[in-house]
C-alpha atoms as a PDB file:
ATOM      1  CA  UNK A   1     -20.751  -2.956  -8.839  1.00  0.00           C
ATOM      2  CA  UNK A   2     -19.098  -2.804  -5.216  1.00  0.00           C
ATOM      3  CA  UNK A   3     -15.300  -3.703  -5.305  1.00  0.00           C
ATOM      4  CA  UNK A   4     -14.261  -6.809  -5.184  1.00  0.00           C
ATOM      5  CA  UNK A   5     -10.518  -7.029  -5.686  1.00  0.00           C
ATOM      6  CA  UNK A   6      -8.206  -6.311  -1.918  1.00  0.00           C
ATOM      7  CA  UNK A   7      -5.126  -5.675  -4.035  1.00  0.00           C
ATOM      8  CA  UNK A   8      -3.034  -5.285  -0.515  1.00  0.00           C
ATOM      9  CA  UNK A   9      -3.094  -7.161   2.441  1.00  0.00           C
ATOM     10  CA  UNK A  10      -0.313  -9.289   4.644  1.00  0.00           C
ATOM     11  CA  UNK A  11       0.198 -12.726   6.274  1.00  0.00           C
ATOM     12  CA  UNK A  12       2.269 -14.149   8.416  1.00  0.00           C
ATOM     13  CA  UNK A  13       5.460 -13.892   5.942  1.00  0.00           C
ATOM     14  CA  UNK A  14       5.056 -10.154   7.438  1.00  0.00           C
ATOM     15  CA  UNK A  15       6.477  -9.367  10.998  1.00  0.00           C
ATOM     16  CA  UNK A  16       3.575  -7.184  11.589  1.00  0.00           C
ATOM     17  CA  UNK A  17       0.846 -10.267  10.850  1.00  0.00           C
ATOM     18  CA  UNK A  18       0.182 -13.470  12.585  1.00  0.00           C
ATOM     19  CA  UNK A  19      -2.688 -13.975  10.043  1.00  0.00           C
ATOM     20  CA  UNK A  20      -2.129 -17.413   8.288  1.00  0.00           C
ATOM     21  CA  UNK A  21      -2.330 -16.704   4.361  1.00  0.00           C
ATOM     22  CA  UNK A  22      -4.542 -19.357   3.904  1.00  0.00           C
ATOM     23  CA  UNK A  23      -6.969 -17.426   6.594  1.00  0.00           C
ATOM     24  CA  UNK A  24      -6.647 -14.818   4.539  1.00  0.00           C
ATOM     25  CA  UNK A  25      -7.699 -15.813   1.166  1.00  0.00           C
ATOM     26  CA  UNK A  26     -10.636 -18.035   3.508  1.00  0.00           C
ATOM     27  CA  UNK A  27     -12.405 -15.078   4.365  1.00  0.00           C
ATOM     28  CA  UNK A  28     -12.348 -13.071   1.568  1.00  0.00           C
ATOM     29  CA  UNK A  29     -13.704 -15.783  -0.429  1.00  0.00           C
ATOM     30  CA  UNK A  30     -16.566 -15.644   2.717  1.00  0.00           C
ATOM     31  CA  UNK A  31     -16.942 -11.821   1.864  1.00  0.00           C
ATOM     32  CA  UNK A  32     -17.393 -12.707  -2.150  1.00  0.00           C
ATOM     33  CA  UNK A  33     -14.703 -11.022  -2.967  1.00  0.00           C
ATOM     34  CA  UNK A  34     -13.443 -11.984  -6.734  1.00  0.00           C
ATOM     35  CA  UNK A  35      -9.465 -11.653  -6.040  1.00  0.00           C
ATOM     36  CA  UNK A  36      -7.172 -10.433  -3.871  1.00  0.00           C
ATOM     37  CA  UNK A  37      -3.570  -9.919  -3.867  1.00  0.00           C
ATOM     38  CA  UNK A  38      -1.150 -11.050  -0.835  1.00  0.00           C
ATOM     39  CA  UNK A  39       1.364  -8.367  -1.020  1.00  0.00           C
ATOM     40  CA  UNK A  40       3.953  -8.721   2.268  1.00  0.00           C
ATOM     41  CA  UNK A  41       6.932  -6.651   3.299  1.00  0.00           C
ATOM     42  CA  UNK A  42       9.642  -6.124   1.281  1.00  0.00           C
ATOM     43  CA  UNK A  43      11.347  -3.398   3.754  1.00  0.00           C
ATOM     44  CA  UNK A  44      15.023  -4.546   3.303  1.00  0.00           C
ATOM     45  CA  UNK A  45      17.720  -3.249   5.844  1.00  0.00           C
ATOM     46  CA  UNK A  46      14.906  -1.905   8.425  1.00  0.00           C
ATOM     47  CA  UNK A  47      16.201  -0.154  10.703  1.00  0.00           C
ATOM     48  CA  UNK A  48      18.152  -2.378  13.326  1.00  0.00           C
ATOM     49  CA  UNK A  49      17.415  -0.215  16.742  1.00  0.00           C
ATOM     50  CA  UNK A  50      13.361  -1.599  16.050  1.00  0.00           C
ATOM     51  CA  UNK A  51      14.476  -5.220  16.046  1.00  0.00           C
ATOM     52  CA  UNK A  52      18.128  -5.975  17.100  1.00  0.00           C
ATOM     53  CA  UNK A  53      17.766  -9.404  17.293  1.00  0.00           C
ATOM     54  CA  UNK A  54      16.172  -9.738  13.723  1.00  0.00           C
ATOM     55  CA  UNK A  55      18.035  -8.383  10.735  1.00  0.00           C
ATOM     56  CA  UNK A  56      15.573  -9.390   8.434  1.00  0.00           C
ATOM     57  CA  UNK A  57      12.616  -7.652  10.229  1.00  0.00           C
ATOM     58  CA  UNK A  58      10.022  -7.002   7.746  1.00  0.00           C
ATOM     59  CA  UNK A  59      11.684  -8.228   4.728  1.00  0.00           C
ATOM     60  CA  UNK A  60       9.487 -11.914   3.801  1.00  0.00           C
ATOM     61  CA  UNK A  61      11.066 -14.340   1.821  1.00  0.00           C
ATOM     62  CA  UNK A  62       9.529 -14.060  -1.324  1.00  0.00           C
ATOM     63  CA  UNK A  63      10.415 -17.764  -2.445  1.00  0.00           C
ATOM     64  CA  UNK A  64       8.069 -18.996   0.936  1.00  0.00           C
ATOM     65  CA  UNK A  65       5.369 -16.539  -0.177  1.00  0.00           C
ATOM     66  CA  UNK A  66       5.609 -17.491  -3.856  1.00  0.00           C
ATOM     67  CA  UNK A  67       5.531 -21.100  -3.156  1.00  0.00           C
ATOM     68  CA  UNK A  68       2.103 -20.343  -0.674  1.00  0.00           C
ATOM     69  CA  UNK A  69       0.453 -18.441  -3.058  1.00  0.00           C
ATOM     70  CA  UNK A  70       0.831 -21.188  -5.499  1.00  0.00           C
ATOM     71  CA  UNK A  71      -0.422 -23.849  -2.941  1.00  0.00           C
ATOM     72  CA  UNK A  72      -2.901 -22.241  -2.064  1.00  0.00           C
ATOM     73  CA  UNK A  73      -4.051 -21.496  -5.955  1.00  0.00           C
ATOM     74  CA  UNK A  74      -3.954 -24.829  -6.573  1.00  0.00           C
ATOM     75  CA  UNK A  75      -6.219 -25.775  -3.895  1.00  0.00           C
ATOM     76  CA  UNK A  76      -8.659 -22.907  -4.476  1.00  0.00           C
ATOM     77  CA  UNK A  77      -8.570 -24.551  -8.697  1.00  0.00           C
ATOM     78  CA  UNK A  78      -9.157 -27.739  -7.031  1.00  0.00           C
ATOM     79  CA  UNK A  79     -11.956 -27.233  -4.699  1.00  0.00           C
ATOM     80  CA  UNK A  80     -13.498 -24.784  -7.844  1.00  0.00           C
ATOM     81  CA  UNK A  81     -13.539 -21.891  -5.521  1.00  0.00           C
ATOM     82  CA  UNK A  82     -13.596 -18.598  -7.712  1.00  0.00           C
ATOM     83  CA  UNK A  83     -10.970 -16.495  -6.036  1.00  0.00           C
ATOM     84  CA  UNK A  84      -8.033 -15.027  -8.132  1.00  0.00           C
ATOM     85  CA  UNK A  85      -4.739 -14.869  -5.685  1.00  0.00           C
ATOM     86  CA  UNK A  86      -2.238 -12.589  -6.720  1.00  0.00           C
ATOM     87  CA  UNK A  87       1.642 -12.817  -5.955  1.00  0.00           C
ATOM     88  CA  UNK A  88       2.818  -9.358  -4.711  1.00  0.00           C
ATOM     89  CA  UNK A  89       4.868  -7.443  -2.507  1.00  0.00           C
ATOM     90  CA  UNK A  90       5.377  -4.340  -0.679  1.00  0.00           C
ATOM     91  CA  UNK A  91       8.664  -2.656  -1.663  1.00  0.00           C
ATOM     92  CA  UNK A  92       9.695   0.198   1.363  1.00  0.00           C
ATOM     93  CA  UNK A  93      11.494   2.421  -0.220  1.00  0.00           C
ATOM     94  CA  UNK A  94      14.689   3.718   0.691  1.00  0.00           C
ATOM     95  CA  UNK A  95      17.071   5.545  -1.549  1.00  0.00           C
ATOM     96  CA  UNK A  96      19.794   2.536  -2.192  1.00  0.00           C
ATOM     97  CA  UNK A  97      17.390  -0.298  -2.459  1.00  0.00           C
ATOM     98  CA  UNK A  98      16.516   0.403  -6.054  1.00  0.00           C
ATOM     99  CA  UNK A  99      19.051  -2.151  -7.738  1.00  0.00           C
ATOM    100  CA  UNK A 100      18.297  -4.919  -5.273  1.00  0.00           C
ATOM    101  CA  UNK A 101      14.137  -4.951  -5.713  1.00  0.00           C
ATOM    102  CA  UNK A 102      14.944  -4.936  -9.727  1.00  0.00           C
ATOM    103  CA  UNK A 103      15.961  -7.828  -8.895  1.00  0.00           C
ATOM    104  CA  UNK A 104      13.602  -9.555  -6.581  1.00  0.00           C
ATOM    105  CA  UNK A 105      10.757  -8.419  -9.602  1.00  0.00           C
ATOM    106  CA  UNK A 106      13.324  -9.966 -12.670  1.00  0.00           C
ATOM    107  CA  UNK A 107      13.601 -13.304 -10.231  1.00  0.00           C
ATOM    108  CA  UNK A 108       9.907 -13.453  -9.416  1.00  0.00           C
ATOM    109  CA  UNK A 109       6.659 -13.904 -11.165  1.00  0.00           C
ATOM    110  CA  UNK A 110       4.972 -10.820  -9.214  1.00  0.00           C
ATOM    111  CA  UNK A 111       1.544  -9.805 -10.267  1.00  0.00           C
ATOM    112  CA  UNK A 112       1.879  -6.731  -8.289  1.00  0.00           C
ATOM    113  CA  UNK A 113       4.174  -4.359  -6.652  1.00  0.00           C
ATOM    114  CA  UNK A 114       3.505  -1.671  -4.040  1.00  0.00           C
ATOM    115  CA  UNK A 115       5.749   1.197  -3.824  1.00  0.00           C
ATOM    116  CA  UNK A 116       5.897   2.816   0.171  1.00  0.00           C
ATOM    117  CA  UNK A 117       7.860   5.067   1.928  1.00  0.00           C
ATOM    118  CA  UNK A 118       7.873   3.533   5.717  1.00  0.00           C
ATOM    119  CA  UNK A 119      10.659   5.202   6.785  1.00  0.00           C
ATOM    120  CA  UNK A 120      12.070   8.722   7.068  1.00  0.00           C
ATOM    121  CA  UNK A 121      15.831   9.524   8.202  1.00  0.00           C
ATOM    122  CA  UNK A 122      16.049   5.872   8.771  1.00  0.00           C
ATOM    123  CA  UNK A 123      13.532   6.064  11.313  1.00  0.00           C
ATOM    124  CA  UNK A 124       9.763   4.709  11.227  1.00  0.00           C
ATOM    125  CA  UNK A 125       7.638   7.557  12.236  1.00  0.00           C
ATOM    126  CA  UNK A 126       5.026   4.808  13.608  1.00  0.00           C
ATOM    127  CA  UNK A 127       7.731   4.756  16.931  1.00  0.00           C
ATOM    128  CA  UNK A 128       7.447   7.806  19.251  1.00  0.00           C
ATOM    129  CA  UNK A 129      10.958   7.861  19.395  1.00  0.00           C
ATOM    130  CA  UNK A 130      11.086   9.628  15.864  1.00  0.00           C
ATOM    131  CA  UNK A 131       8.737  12.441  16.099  1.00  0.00           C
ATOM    132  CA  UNK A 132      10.774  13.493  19.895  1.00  0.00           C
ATOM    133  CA  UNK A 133      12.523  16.735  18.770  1.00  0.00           C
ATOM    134  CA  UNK A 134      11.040  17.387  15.652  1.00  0.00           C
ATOM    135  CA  UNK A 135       8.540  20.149  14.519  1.00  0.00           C
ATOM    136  CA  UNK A 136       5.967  17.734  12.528  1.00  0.00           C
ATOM    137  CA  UNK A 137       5.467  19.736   9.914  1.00  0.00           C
ATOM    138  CA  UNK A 138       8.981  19.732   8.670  1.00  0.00           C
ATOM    139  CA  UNK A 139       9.333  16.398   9.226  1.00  0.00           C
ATOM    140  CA  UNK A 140       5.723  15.885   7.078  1.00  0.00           C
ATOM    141  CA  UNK A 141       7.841  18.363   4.423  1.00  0.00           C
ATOM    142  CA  UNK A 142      10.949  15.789   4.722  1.00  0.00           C
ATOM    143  CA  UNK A 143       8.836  12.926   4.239  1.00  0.00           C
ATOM    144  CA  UNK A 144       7.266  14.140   1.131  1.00  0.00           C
ATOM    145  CA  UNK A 145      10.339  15.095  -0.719  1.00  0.00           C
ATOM    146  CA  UNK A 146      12.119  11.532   0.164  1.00  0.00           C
ATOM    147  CA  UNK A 147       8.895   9.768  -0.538  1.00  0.00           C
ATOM    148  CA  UNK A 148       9.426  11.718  -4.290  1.00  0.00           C
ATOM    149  CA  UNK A 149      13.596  11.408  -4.591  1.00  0.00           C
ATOM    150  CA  UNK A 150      12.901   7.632  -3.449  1.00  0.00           C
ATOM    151  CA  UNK A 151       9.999   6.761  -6.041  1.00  0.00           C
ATOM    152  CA  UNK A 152      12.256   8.715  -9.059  1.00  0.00           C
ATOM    153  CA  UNK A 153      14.858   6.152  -7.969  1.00  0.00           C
ATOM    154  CA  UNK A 154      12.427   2.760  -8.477  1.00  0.00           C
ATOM    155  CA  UNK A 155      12.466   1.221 -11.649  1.00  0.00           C
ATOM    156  CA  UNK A 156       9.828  -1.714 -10.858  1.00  0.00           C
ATOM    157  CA  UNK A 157       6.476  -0.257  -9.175  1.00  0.00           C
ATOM    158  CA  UNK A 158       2.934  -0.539  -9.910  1.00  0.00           C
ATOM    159  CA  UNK A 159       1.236   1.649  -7.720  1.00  0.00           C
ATOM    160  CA  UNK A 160       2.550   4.618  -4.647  1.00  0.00           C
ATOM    161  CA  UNK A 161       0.913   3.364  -0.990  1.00  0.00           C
ATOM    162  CA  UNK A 162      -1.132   5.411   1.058  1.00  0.00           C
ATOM    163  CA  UNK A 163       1.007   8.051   0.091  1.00  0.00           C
ATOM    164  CA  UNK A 164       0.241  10.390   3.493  1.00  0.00           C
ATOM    165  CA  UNK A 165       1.341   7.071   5.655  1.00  0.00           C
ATOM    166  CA  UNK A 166       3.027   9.758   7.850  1.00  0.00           C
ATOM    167  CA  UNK A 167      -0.187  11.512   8.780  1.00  0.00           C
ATOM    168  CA  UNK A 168      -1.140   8.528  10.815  1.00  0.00           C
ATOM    169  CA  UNK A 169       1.426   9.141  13.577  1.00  0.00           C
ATOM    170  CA  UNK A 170       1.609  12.970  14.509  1.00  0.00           C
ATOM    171  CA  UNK A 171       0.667  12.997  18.438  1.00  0.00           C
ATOM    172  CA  UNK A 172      -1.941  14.527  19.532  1.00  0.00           C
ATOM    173  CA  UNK A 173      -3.312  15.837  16.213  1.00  0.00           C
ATOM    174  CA  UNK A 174      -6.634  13.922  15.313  1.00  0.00           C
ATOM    175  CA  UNK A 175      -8.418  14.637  12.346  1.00  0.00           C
ATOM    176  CA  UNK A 176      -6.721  17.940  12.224  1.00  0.00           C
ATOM    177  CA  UNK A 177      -3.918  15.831  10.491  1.00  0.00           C
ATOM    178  CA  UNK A 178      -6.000  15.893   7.157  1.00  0.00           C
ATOM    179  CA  UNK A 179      -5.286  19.528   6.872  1.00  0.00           C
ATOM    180  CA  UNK A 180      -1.655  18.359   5.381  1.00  0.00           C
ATOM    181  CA  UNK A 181      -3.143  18.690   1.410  1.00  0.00           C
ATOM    182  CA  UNK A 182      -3.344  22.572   2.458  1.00  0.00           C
ATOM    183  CA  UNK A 183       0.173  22.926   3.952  1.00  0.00           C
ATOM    184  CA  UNK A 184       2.010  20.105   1.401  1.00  0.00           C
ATOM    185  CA  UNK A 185       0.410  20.840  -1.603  1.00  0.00           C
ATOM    186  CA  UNK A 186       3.845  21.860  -3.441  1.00  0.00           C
ATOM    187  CA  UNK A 187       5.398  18.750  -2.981  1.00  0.00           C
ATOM    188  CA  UNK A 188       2.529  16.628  -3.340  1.00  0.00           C
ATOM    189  CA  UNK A 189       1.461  18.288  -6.529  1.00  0.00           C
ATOM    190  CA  UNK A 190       4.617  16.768  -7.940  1.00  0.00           C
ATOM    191  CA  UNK A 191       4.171  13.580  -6.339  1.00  0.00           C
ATOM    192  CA  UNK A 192       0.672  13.481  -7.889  1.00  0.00           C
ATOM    193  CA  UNK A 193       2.001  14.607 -11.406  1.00  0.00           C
ATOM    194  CA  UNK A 194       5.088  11.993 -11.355  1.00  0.00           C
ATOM    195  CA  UNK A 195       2.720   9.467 -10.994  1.00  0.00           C
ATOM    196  CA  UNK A 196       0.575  10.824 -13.844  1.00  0.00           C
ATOM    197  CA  UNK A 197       3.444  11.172 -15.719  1.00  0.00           C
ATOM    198  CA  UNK A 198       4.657   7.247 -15.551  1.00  0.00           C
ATOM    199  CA  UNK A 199       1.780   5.936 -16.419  1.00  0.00           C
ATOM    200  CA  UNK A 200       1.502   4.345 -12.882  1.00  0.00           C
ATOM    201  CA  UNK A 201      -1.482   4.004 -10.133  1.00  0.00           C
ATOM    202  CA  UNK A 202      -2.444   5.583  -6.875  1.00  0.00           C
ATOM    203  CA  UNK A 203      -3.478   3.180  -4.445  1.00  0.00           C
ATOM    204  CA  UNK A 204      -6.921   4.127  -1.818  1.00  0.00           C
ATOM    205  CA  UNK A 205      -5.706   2.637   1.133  1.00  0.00           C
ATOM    206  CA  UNK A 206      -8.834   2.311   3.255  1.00  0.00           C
ATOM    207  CA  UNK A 207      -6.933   1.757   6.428  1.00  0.00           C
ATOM    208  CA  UNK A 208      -7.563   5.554   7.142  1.00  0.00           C
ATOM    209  CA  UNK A 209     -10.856   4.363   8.594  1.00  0.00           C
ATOM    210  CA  UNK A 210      -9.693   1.215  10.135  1.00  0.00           C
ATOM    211  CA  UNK A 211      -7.297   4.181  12.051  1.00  0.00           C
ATOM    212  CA  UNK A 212     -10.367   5.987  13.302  1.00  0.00           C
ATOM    213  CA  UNK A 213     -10.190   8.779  10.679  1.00  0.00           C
ATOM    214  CA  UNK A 214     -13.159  10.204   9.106  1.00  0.00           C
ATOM    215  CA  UNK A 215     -10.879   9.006   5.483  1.00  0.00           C
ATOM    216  CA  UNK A 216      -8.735   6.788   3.641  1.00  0.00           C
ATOM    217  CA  UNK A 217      -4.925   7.206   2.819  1.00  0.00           C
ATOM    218  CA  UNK A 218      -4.378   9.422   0.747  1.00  0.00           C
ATOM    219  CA  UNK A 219      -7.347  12.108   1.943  1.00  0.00           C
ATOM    220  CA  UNK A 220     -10.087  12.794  -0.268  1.00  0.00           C
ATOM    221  CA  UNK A 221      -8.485  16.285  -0.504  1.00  0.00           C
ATOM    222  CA  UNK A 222      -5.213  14.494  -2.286  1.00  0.00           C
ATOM    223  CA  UNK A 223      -7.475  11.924  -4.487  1.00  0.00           C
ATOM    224  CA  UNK A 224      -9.386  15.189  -6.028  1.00  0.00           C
ATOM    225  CA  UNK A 225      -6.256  16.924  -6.497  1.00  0.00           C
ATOM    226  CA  UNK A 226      -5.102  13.557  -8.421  1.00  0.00           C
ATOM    227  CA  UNK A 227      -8.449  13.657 -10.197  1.00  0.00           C
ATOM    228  CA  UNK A 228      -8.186  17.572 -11.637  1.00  0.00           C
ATOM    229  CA  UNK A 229      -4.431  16.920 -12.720  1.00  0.00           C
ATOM    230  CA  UNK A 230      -5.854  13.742 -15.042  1.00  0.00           C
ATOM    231  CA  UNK A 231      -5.255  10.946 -12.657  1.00  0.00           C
ATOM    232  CA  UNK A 232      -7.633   8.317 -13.292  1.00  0.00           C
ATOM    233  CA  UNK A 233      -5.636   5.392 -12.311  1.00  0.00           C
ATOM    234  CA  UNK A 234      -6.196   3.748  -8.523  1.00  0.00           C
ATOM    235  CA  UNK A 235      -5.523   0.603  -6.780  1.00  0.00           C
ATOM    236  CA  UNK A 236      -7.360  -0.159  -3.327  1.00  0.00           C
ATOM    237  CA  UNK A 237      -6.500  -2.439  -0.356  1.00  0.00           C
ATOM    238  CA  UNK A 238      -7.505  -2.315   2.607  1.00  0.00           C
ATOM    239  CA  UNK A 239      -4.168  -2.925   3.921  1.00  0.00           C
ATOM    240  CA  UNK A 240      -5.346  -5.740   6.280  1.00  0.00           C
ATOM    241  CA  UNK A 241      -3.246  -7.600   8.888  1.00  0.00           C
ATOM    242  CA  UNK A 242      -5.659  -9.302  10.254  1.00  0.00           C
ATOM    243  CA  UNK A 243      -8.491 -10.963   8.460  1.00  0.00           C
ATOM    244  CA  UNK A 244     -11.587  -8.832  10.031  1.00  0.00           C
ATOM    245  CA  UNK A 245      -9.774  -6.335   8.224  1.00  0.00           C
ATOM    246  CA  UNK A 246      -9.874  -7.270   4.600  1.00  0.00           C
ATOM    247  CA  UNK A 247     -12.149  -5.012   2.277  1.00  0.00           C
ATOM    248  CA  UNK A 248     -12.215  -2.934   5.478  1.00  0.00           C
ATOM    249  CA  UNK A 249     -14.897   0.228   4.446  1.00  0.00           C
ATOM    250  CA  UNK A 250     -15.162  -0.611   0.856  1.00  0.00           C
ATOM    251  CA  UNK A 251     -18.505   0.777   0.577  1.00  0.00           C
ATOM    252  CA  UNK A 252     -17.549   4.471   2.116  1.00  0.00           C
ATOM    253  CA  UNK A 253     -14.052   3.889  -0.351  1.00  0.00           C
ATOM    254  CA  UNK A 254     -16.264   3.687  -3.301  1.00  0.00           C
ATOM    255  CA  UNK A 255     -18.863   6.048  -2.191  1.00  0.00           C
ATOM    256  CA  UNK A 256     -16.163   8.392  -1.823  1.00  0.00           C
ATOM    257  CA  UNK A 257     -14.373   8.126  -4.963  1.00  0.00           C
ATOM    258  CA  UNK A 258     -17.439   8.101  -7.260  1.00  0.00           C
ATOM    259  CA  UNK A 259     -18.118  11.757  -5.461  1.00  0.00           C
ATOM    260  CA  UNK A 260     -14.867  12.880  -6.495  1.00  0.00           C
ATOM    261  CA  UNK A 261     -15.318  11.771 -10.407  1.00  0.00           C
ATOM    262  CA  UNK A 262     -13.527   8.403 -10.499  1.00  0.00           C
ATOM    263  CA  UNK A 263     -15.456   5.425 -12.177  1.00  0.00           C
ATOM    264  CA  UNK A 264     -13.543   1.909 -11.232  1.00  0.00           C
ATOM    265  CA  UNK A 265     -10.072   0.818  -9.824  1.00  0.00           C
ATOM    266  CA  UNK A 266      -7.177  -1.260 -11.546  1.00  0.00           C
ATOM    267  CA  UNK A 267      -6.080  -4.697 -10.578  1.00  0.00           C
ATOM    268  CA  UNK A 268      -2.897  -5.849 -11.909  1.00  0.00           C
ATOM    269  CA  UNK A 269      -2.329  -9.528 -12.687  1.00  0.00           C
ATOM    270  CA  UNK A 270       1.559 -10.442 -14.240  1.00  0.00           C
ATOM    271  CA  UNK A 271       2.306  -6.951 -13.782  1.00  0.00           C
ATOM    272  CA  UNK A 272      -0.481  -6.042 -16.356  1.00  0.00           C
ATOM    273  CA  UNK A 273      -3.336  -3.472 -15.135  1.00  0.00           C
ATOM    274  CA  UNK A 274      -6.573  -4.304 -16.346  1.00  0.00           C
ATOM    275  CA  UNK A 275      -9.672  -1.662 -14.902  1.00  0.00           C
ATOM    276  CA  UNK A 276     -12.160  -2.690 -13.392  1.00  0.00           C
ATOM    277  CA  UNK A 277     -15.854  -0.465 -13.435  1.00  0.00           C
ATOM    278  CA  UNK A 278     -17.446   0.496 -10.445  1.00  0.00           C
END
């Protein structure tokens, strides 16, 4: 069976997307897709020097997404259109944010929450700006061991986000970049096993190939190491902004995770996983 849930993707209620939800959940109905979940940015207190004159940069409202996703449920129940769409969001992680998304997920009916790590030393590696006087793989090191002190610290998560995000934005490194398993695998051993250990998923995020990489996020190299230390559980979103993007290279994704060992993904609906068979 190929997949058919996008369990991440953005909308307009994301600074990053001009993509109209109702777009969205449009063409993934076109693809025959069975659910997706609309899961925009919850990066609270982004860093101001990116957008002065918007405090709230990348932090969506999640009463104006909640009250979409409903509309647009309704609408999809009355037309007797069989897509599921999921209420989530995208929680970046920084280390004194905990408290506050506790209670976005108590005040919320989320299906789903994504835990990422956007940001390292307050900066976004996606700008230049934060790789200029920095050896990369220290900074690759730094961003590993926040990524971990920063997940240890969230008490409402349902799955860790293309968990080598950073990888993306080296200069001048091309594929090469996927060599990080080999030089990281310390720290993302116990990134791997904390995750294990809660009971929690891994998402696939297939942007990796959207990005002109031969892979998704995390590399294959990270998903087998997952795979031989027990993990079983994954998510997988395509991470799409735009809507040509949505189940972007689900048929390499699943290709390349039944060659690895793994034999379906998770959903999550009310914060419940339920698997789902390949």
């Amino acid at each position: 069976m190929p997949i058919l849930y996008d369990m991440h993707m953005h909308s307009s209620f994301s600074t990053d997307s001009d993509a109209p939800m109702q777009i969205m959940a449009q063409t993934a109905h076109h693809l025959g897709l069975s659910g997706i979940c609309l899961t925009d940015h919850m990066d609270l207190d982004y860093p101001r020097q990116y957008h002065p004159s918007d405090p709230n940069a990348f932090a969506a409202d999640p009463e104006q997404v909640y009250q979409e996703v409903l509309r647009l449920r309704a609408d999809y129940e009355e037309r007797n259109l069989p897509l599921w769409i999921g209420f989530g969001l995208e929680f970046g992680m920084q280390a004194h944010l905990s408290d506050r998304f506790r209670e976005i997920a108590e005040r919320y009916p989320l299906d789903f929450i994504i835990a990422s790590q956007h940001l390292l030393d307050s900066q976004d590696p996606y700008y230049p700006d934060a790789w200029e006087n920095q050896k990369p793989e220290e900074m690759i090191d730094r961003y590993y061991r926040e990524l971990l002190s920063n997940l240890k610290k969230m008490r409402e998560w349902d799955t860790l986000a293309h968990l080598d995000y950073i990888i993306r934005y080296i200069p001048g490194q091309g594929d090469s970049v996927y060599d990080s398993m080999a030089r990281h695998s310390e720290i993302i051993d116990e990134i791997l096993r904390y995750v294990i250990s809660c009971g929690k998923c891994l998402e696939v995020n297939t942007a990796g190939y959207k990005y002109g990489f031969l892979q998704p996020h995390p590399a294959l190299a990270i998903l087998r190491r997952y795979y031989a230390l027990g993990g079983r559980l994954l998510t997988i979103g395509a991470d799409a902004h735009r809507p040509e993007h949505i189940a972007f290279a689900f048929d390499r994704t699943e290709a390349a995770l039944r060659s690895v060992g793994f034999t379906g993904y998770c959903i999550f609906e009310g914060r419940r996983m339920r698997e789902i068979p390949f």
